[in-house]
Protein backbone atom coordinates (compact mmCIF):
# COMPACT_ATOMS: atom_id res chain seq x y z
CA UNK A 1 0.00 0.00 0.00
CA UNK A 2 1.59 3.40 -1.15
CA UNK A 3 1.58 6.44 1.13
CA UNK A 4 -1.53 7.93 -0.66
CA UNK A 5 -3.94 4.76 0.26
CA UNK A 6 -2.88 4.41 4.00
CA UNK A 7 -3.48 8.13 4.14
CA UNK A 8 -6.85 7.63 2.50
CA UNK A 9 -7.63 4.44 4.76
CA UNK A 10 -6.24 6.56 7.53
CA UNK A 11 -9.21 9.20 7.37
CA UNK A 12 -11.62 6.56 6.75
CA UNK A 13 -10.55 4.64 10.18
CA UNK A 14 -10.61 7.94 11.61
CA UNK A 15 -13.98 9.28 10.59
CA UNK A 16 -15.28 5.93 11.44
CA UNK A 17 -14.29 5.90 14.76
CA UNK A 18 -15.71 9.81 15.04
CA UNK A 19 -19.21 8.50 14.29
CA UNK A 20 -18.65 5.42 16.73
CA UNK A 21 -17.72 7.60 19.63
CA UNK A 22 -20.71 9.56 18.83
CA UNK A 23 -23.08 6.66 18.82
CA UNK A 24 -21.69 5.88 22.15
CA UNK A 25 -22.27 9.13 23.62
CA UNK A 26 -25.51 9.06 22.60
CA UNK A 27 -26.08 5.18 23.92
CA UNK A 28 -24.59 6.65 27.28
CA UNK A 29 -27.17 9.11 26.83
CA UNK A 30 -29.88 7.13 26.74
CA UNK A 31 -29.00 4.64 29.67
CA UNK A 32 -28.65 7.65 32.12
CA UNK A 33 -32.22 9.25 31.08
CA UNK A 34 -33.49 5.43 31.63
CA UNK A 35 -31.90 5.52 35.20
CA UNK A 36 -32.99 9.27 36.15
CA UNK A 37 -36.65 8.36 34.94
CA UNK A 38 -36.97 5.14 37.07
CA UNK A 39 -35.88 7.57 39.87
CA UNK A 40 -38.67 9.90 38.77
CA UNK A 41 -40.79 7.44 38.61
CA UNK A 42 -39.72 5.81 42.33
CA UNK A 43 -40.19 9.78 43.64
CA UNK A 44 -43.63 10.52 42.01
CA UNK A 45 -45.87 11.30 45.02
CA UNK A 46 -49.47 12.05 44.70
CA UNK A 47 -48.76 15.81 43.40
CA UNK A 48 -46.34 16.73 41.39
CA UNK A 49 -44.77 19.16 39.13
CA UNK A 50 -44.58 18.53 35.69
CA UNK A 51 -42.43 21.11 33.01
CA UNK A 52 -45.16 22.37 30.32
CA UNK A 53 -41.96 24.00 28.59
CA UNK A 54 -40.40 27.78 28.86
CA UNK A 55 -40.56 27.91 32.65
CA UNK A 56 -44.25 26.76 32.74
CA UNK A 57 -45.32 24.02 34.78
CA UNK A 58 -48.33 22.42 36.07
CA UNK A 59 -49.52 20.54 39.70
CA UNK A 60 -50.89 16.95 38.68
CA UNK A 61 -52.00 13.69 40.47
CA UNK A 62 -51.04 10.63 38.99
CA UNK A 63 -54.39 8.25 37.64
CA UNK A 64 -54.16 5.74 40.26
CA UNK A 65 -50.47 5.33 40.26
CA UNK A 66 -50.67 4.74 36.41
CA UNK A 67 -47.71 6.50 33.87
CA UNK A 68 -47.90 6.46 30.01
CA UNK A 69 -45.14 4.87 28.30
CA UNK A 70 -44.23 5.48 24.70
CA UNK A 71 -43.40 2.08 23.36
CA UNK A 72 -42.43 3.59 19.63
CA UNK A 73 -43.42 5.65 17.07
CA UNK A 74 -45.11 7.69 19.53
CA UNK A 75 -47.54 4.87 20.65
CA UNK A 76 -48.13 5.43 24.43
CA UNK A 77 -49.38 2.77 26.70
CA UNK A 78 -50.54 2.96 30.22
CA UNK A 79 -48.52 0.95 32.57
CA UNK A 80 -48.37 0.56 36.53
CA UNK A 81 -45.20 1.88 38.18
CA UNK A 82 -43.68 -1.15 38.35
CA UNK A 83 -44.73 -1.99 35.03
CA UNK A 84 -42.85 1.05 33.51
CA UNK A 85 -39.74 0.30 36.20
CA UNK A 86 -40.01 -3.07 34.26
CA UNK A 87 -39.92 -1.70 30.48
CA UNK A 88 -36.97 0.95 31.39
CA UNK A 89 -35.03 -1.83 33.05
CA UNK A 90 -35.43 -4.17 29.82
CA UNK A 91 -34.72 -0.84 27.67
CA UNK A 92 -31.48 -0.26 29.59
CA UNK A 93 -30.28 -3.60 29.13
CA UNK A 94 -30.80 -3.33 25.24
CA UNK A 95 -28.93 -0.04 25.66
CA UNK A 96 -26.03 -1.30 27.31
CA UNK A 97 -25.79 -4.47 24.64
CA UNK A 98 -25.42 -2.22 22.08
CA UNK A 99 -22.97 -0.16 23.85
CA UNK A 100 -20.53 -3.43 24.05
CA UNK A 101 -21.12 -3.66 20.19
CA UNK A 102 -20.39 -0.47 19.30
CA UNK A 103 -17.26 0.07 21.56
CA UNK A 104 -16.34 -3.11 20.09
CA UNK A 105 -16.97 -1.66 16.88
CA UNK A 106 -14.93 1.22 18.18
CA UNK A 107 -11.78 -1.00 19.29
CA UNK A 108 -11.37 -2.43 15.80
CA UNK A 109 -11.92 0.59 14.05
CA UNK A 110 -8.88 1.67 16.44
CA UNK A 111 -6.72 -1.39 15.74
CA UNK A 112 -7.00 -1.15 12.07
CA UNK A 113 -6.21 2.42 12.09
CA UNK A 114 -2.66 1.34 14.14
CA UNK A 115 -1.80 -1.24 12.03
CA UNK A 116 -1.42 0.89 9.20
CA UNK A 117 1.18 2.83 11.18
């Protein structure tokens, strides 16, 4: 391989590995908005504040200790507390399995960027 196509395979390894890192930011992301919800949800007494947006916010009582849940494109389903604990748990755990792939994704993107050192 001439110095022009390691160069070229160089900022392809790279630029890989720039949208890897990304997608695990954004995985990380995810996994702590699962964890601070199931704390909302652990914390949500019988009124509470909710954010309306722009500083606005309104008092509400939770149905019977019922939450909505969107399970995808913007489908919402009522669940118990512990039903919604349940789906963020399972969510988080399909979060972090793709987190291994892509930082394994990430490692080899790494190791073939060395090798052409």
């Amino acid at each position: 391989m001439d110095e022009k196509e390691k160069e070229f395979a160089y900022r392809m390894y790279a630029q890989r590995a720039n949208e890897l890192k990304q997608q695990v930011q954004s995985i990380q992301h995810l996994i702590a908005e699962c964890d601070s919800t199931e704390k909302a949800i652990d914390g949500l007494g019988d009124n509470a504040l909710f954010s309306l947006g722009s500083g606005v916010l309104v008092r509400a009582s939770p149905e019977k200790g019922k939450v909505l849940a969107e399970c995808g494109r913007g489908v919402l389903v009522e669940k118990t507390r512990a039903e919604a604990t349940e789906f963020l748990t399972e969510k988080r755990k399909r979060l972090e399995e793709a987190l291994i792939r892509v930082q394994d994704a990430l490692d080899e993107t790494v190791k073939g960027a060395q090798s052409l050192q």
